[in-house]
PDB file of N, CA and C in Angstrom:
ATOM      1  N   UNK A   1     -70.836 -19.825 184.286  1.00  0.00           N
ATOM      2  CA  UNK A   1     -69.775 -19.094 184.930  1.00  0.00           C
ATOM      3  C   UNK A   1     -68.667 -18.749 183.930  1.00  0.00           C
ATOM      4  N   UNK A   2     -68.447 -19.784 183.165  1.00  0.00           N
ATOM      5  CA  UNK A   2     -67.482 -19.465 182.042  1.00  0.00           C
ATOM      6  C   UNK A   2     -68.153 -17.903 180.975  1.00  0.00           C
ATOM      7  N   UNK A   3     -68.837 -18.196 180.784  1.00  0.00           N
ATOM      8  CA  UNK A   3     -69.231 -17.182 180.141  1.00  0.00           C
ATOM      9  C   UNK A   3     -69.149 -15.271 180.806  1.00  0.00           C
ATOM     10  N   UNK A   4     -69.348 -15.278 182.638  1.00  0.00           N
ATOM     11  CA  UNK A   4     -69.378 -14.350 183.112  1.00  0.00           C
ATOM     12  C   UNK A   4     -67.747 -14.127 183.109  1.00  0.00           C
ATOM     13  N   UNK A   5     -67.142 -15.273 183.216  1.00  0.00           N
ATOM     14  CA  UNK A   5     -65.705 -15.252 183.308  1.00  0.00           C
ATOM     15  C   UNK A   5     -65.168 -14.512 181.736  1.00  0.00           C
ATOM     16  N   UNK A   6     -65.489 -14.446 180.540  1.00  0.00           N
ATOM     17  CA  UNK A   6     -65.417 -14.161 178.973  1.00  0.00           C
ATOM     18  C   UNK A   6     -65.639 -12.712 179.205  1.00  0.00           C
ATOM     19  N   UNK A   7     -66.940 -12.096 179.215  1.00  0.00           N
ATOM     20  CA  UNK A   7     -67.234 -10.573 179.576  1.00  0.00           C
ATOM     21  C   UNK A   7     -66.736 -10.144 180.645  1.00  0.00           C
ATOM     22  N   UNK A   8     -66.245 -10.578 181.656  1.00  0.00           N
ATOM     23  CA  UNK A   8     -65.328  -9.731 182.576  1.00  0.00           C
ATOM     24  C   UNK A   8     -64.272  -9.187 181.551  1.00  0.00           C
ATOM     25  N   UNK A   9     -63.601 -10.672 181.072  1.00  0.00           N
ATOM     26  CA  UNK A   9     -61.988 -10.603 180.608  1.00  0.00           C
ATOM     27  C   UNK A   9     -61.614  -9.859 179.553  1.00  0.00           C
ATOM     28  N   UNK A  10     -63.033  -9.689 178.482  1.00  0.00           N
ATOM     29  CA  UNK A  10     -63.094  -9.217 177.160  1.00  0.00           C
ATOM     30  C   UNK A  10     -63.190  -7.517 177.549  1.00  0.00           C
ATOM     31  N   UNK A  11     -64.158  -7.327 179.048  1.00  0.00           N
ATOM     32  CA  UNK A  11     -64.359  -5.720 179.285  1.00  0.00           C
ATOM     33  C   UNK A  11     -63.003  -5.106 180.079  1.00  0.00           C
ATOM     34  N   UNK A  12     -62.381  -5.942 180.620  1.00  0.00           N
ATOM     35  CA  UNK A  12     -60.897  -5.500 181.215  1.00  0.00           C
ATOM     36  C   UNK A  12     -59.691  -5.375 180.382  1.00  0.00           C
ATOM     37  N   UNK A  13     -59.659  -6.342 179.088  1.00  0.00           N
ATOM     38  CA  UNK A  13     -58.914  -6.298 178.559  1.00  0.00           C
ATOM     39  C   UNK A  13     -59.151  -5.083 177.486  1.00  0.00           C
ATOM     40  N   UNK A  14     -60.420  -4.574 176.992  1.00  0.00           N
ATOM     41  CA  UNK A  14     -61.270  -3.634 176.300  1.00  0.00           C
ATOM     42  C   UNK A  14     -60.560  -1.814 176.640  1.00  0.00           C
ATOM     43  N   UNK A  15     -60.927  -2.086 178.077  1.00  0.00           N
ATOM     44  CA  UNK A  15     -60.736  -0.693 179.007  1.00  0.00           C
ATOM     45  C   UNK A  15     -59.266  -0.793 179.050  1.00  0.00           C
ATOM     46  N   UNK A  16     -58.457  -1.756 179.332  1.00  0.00           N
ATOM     47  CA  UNK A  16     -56.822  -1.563 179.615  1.00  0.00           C
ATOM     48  C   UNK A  16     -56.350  -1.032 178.086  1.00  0.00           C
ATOM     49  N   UNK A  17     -56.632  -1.271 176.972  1.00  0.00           N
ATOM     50  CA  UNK A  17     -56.048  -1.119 175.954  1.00  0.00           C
ATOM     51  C   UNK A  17     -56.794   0.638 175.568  1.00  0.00           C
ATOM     52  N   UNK A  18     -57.659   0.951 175.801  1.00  0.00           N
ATOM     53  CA  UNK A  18     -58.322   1.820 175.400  1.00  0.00           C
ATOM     54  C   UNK A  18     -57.574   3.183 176.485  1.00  0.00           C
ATOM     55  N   UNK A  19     -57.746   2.690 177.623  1.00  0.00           N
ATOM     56  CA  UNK A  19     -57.324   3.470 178.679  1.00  0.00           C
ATOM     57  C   UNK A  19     -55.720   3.901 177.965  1.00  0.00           C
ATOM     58  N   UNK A  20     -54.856   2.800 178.120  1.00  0.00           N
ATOM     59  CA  UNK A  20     -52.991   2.739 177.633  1.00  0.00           C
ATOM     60  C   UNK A  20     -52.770   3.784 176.400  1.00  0.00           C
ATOM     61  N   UNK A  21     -53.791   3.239 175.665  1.00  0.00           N
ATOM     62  CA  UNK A  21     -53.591   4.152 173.893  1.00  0.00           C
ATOM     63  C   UNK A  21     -53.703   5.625 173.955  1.00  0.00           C
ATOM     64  N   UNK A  22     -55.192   5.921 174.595  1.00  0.00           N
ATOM     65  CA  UNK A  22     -56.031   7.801 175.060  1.00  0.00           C
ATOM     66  C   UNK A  22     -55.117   7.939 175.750  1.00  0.00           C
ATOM     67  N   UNK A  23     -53.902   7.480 177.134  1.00  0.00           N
ATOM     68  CA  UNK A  23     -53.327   7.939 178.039  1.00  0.00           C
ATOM     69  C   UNK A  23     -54.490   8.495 178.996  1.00  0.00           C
ATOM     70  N   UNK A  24     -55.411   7.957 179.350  1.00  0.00           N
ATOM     71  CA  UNK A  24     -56.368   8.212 180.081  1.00  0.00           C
ATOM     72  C   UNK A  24     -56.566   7.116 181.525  1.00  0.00           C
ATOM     73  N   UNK A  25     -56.706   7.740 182.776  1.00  0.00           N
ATOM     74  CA  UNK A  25     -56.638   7.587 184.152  1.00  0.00           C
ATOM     75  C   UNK A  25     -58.117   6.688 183.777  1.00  0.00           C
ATOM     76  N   UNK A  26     -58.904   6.831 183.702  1.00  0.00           N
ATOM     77  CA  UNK A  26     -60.762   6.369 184.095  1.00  0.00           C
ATOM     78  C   UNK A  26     -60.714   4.918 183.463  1.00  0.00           C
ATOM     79  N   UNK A  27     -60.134   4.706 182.356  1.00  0.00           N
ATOM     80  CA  UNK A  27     -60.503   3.134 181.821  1.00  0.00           C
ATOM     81  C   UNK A  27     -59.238   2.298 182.363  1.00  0.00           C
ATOM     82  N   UNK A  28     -58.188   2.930 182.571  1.00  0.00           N
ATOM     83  CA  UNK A  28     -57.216   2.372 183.568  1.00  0.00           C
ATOM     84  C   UNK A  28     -57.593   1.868 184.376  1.00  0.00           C
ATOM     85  N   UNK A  29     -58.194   2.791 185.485  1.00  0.00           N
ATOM     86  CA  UNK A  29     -58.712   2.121 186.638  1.00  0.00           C
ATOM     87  C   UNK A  29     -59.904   1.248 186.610  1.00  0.00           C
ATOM     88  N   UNK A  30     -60.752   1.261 185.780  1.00  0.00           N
ATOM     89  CA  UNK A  30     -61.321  -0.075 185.626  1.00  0.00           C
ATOM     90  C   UNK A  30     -60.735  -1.044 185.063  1.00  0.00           C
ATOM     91  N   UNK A  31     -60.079  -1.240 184.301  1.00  0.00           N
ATOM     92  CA  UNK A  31     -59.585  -2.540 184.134  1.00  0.00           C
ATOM     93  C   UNK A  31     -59.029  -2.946 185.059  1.00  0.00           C
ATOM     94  N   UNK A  32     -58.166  -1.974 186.442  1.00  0.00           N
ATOM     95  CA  UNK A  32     -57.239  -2.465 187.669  1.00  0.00           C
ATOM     96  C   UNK A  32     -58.694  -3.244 188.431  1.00  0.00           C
ATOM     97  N   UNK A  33     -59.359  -2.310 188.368  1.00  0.00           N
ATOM     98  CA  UNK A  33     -60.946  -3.201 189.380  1.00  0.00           C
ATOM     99  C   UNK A  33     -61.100  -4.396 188.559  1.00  0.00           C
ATOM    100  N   UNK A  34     -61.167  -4.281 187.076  1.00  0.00           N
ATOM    101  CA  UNK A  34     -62.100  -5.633 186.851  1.00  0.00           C
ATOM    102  C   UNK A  34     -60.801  -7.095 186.590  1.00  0.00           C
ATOM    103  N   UNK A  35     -59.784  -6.688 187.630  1.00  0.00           N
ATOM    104  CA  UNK A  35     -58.304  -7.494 187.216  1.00  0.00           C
ATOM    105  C   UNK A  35     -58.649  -8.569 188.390  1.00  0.00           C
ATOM    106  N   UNK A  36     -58.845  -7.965 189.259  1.00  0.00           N
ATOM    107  CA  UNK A  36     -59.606  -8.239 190.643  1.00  0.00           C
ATOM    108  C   UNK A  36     -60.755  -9.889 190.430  1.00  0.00           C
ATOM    109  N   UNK A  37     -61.499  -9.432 189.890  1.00  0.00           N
ATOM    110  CA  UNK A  37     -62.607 -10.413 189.247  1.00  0.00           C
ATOM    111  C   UNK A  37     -62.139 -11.344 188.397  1.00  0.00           C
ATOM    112  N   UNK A  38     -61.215 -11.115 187.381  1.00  0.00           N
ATOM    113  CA  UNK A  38     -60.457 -11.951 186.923  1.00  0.00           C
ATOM    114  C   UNK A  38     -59.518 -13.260 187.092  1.00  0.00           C
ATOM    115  N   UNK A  39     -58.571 -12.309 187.455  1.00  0.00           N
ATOM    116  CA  UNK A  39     -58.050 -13.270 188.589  1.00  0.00           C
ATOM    117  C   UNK A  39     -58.864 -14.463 189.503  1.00  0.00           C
ATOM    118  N   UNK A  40     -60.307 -14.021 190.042  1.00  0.00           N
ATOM    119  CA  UNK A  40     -60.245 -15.069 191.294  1.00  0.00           C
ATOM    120  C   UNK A  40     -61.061 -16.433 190.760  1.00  0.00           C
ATOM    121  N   UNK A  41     -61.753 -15.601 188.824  1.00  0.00           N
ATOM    122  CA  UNK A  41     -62.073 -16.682 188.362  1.00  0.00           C
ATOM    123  C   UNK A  41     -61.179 -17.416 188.016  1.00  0.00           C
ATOM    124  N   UNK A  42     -59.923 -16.921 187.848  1.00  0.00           N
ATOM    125  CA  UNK A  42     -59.215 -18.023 187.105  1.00  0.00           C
ATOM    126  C   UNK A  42     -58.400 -18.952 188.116  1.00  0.00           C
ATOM    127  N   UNK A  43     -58.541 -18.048 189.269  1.00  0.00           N
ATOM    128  CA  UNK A  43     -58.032 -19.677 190.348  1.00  0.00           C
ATOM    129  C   UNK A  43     -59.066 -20.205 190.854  1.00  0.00           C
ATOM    130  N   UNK A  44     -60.214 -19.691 190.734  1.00  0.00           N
ATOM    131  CA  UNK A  44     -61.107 -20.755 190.501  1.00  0.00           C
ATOM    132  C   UNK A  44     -61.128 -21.947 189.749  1.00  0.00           C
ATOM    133  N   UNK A  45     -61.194 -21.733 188.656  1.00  0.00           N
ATOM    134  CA  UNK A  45     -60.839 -22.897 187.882  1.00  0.00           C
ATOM    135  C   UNK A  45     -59.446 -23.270 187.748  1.00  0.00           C
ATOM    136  N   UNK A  46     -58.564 -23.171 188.420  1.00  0.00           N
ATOM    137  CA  UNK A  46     -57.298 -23.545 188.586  1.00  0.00           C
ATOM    138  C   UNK A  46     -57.541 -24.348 190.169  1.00  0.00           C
ATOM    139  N   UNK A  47     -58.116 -24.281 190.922  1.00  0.00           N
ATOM    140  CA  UNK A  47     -58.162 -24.682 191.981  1.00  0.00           C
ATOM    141  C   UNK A  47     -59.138 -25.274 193.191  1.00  0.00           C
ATOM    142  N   UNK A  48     -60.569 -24.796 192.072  1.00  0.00           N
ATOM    143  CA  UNK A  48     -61.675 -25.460 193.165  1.00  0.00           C
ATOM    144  C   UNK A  48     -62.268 -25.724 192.879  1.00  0.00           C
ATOM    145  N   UNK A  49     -62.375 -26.046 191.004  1.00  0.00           N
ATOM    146  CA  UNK A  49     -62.764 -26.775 190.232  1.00  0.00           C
ATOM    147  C   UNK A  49     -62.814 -28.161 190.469  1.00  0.00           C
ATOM    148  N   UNK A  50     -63.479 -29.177 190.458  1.00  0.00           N
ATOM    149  CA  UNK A  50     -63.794 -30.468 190.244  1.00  0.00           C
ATOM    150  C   UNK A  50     -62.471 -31.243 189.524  1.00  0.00           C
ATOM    151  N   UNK A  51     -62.867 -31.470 188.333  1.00  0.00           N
ATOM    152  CA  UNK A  51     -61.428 -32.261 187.551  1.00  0.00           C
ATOM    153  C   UNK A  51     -61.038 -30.984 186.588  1.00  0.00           C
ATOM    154  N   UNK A  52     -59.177 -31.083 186.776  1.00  0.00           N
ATOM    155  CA  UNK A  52     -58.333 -30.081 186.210  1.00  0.00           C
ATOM    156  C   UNK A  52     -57.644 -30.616 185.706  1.00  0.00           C
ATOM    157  N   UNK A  53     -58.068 -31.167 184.212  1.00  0.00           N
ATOM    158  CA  UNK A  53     -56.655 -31.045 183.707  1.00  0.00           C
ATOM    159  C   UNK A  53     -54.899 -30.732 183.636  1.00  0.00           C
ATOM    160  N   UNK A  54     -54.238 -31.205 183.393  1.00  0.00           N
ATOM    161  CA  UNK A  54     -52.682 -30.735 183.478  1.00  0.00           C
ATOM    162  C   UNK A  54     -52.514 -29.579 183.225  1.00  0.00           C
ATOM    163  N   UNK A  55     -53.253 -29.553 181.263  1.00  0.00           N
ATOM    164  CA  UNK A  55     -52.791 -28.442 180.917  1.00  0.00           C
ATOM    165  C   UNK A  55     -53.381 -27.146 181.382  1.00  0.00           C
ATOM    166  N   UNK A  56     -54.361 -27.422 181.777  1.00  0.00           N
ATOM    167  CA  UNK A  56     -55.545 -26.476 182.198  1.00  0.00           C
ATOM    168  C   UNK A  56     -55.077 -25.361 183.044  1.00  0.00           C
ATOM    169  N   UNK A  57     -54.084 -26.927 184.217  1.00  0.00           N
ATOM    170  CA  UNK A  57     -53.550 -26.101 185.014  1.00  0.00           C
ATOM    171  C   UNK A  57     -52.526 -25.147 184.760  1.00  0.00           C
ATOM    172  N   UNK A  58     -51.523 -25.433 183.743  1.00  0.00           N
ATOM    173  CA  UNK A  58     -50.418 -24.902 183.597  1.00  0.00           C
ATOM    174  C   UNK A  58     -50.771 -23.573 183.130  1.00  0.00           C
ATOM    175  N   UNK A  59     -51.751 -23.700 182.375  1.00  0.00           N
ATOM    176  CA  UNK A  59     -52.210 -22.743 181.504  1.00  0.00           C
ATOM    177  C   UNK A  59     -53.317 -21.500 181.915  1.00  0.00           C
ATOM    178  N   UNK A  60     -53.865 -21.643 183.325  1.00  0.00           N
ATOM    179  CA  UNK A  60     -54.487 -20.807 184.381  1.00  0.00           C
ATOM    180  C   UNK A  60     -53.040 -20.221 185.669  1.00  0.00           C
ATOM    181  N   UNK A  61     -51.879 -20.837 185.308  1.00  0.00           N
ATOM    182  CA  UNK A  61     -50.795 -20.092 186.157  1.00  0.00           C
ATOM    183  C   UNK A  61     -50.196 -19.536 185.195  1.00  0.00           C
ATOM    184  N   UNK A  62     -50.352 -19.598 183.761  1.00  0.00           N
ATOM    185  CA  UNK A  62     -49.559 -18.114 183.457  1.00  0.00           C
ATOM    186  C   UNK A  62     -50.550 -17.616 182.717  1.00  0.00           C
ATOM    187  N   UNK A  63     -51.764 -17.636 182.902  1.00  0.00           N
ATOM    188  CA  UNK A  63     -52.653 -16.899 182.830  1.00  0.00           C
ATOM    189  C   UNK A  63     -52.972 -15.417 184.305  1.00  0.00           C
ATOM    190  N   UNK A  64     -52.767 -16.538 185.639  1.00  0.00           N
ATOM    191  CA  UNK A  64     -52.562 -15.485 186.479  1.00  0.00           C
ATOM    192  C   UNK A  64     -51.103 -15.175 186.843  1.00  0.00           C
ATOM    193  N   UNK A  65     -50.125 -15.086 186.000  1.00  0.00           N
ATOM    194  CA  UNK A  65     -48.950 -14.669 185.873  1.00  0.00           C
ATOM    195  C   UNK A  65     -49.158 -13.618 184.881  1.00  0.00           C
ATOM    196  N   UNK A  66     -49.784 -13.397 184.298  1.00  0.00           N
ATOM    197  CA  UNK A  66     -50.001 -12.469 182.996  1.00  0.00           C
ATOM    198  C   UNK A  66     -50.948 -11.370 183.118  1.00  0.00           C
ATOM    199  N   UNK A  67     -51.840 -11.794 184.616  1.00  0.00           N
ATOM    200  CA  UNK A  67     -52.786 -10.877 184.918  1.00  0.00           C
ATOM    201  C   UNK A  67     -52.341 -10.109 186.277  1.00  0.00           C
ATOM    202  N   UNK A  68     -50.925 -10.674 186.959  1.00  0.00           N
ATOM    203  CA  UNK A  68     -50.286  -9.928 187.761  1.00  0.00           C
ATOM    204  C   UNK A  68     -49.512  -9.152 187.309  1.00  0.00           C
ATOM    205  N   UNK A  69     -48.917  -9.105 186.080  1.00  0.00           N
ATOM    206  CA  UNK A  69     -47.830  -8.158 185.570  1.00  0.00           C
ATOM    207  C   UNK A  69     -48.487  -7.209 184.943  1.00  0.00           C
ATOM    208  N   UNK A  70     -49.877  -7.844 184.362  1.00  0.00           N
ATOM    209  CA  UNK A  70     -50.288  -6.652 183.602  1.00  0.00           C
ATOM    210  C   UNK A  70     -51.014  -5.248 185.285  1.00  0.00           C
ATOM    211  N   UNK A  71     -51.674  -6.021 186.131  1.00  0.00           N
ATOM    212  CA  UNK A  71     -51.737  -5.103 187.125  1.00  0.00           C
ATOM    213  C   UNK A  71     -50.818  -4.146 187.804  1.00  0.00           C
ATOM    214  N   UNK A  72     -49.248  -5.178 187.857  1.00  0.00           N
ATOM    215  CA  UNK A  72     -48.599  -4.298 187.848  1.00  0.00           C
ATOM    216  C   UNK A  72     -47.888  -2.877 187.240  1.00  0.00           C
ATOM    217  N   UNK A  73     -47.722  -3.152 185.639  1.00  0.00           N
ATOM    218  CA  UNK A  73     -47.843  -2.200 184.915  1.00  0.00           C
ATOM    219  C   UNK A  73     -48.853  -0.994 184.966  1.00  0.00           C
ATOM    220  N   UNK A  74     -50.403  -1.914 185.034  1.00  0.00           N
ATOM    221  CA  UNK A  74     -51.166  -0.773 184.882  1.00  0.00           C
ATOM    222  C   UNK A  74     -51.501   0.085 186.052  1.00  0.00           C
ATOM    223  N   UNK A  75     -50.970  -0.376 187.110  1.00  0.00           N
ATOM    224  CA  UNK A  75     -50.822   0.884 188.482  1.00  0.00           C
ATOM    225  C   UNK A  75     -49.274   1.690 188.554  1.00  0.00           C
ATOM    226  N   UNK A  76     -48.234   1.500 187.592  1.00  0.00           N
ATOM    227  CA  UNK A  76     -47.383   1.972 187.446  1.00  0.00           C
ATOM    228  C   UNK A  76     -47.448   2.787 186.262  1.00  0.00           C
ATOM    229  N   UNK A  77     -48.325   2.715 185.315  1.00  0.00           N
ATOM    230  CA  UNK A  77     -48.494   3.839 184.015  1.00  0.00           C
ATOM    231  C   UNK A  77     -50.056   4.511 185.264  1.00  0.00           C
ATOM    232  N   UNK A  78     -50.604   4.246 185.796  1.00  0.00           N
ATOM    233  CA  UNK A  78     -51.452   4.769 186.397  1.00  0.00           C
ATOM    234  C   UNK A  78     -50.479   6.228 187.668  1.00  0.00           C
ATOM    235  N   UNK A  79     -49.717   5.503 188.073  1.00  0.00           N
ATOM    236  CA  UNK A  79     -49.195   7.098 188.551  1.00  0.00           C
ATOM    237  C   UNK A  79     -48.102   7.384 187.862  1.00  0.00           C
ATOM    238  N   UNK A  80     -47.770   6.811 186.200  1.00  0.00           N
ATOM    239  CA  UNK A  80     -47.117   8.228 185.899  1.00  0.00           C
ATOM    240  C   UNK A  80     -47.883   8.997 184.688  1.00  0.00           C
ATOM    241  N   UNK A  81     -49.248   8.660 184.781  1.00  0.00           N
ATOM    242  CA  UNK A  81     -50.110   9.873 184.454  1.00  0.00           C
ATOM    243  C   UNK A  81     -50.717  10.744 184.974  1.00  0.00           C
ATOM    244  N   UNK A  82     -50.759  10.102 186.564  1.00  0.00           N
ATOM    245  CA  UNK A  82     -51.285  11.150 187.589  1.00  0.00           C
ATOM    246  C   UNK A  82     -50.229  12.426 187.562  1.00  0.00           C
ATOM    247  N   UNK A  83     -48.306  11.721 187.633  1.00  0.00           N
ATOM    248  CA  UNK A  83     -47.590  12.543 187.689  1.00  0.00           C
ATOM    249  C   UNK A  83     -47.605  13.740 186.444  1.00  0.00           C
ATOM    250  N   UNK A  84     -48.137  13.144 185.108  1.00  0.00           N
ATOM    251  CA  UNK A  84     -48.012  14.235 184.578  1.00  0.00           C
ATOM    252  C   UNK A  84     -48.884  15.167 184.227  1.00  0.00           C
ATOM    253  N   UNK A  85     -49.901  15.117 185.319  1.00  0.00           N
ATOM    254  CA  UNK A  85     -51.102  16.016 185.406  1.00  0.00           C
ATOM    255  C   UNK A  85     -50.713  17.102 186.358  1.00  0.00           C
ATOM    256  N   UNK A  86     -49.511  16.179 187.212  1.00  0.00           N
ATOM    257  CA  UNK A  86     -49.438  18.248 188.156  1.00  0.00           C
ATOM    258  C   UNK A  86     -48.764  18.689 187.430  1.00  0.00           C
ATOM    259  N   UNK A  87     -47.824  18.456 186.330  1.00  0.00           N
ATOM    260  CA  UNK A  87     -46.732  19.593 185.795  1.00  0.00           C
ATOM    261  C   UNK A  87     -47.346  20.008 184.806  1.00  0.00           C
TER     262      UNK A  87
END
């Protein structure tokens, strides 16, 4: 699972940077989908995991602190590229 958890994170984080740089809508929105998947591994192992470490834990809440801001950003550069497609 760890490993499916690695290629999610490596292909979201891949597409968000690629998408941000081109100013391009299509790899944007996959990384917003594959943020989705991300996330629920990581409260997975923040939360329904067996034995959790302290740091583990601390360190899977600003992990999904880091994967909420970046969603937020990337649906907020997501419509202001939509916006600058009508003008």
């Amino acid at each position: 699972m760890l490993l499916v958890y690695l290629g999610i994170e490596v292909i979201r984080l891949f597409f968000g940077t690629k998408g941000n740089l081109c100013q391009r809508k299509m790899p944007l929105g996959i990384s917003v989908a594959l943020t989705f998947p991300s996330a629920t591994m990581a409260s997975y192992y923040l939360l329904l995991q067996t034995y959790v470490l302290r740091l583990e834990a601390i360190m899977n809440g600003i992990l999904l602190f880091f994967c909420g801001s970046e969603l937020l950003l990337e649906v907020l550069t997501l419509a202001a590229l939509s916006s600058m497609d009508r003008i």
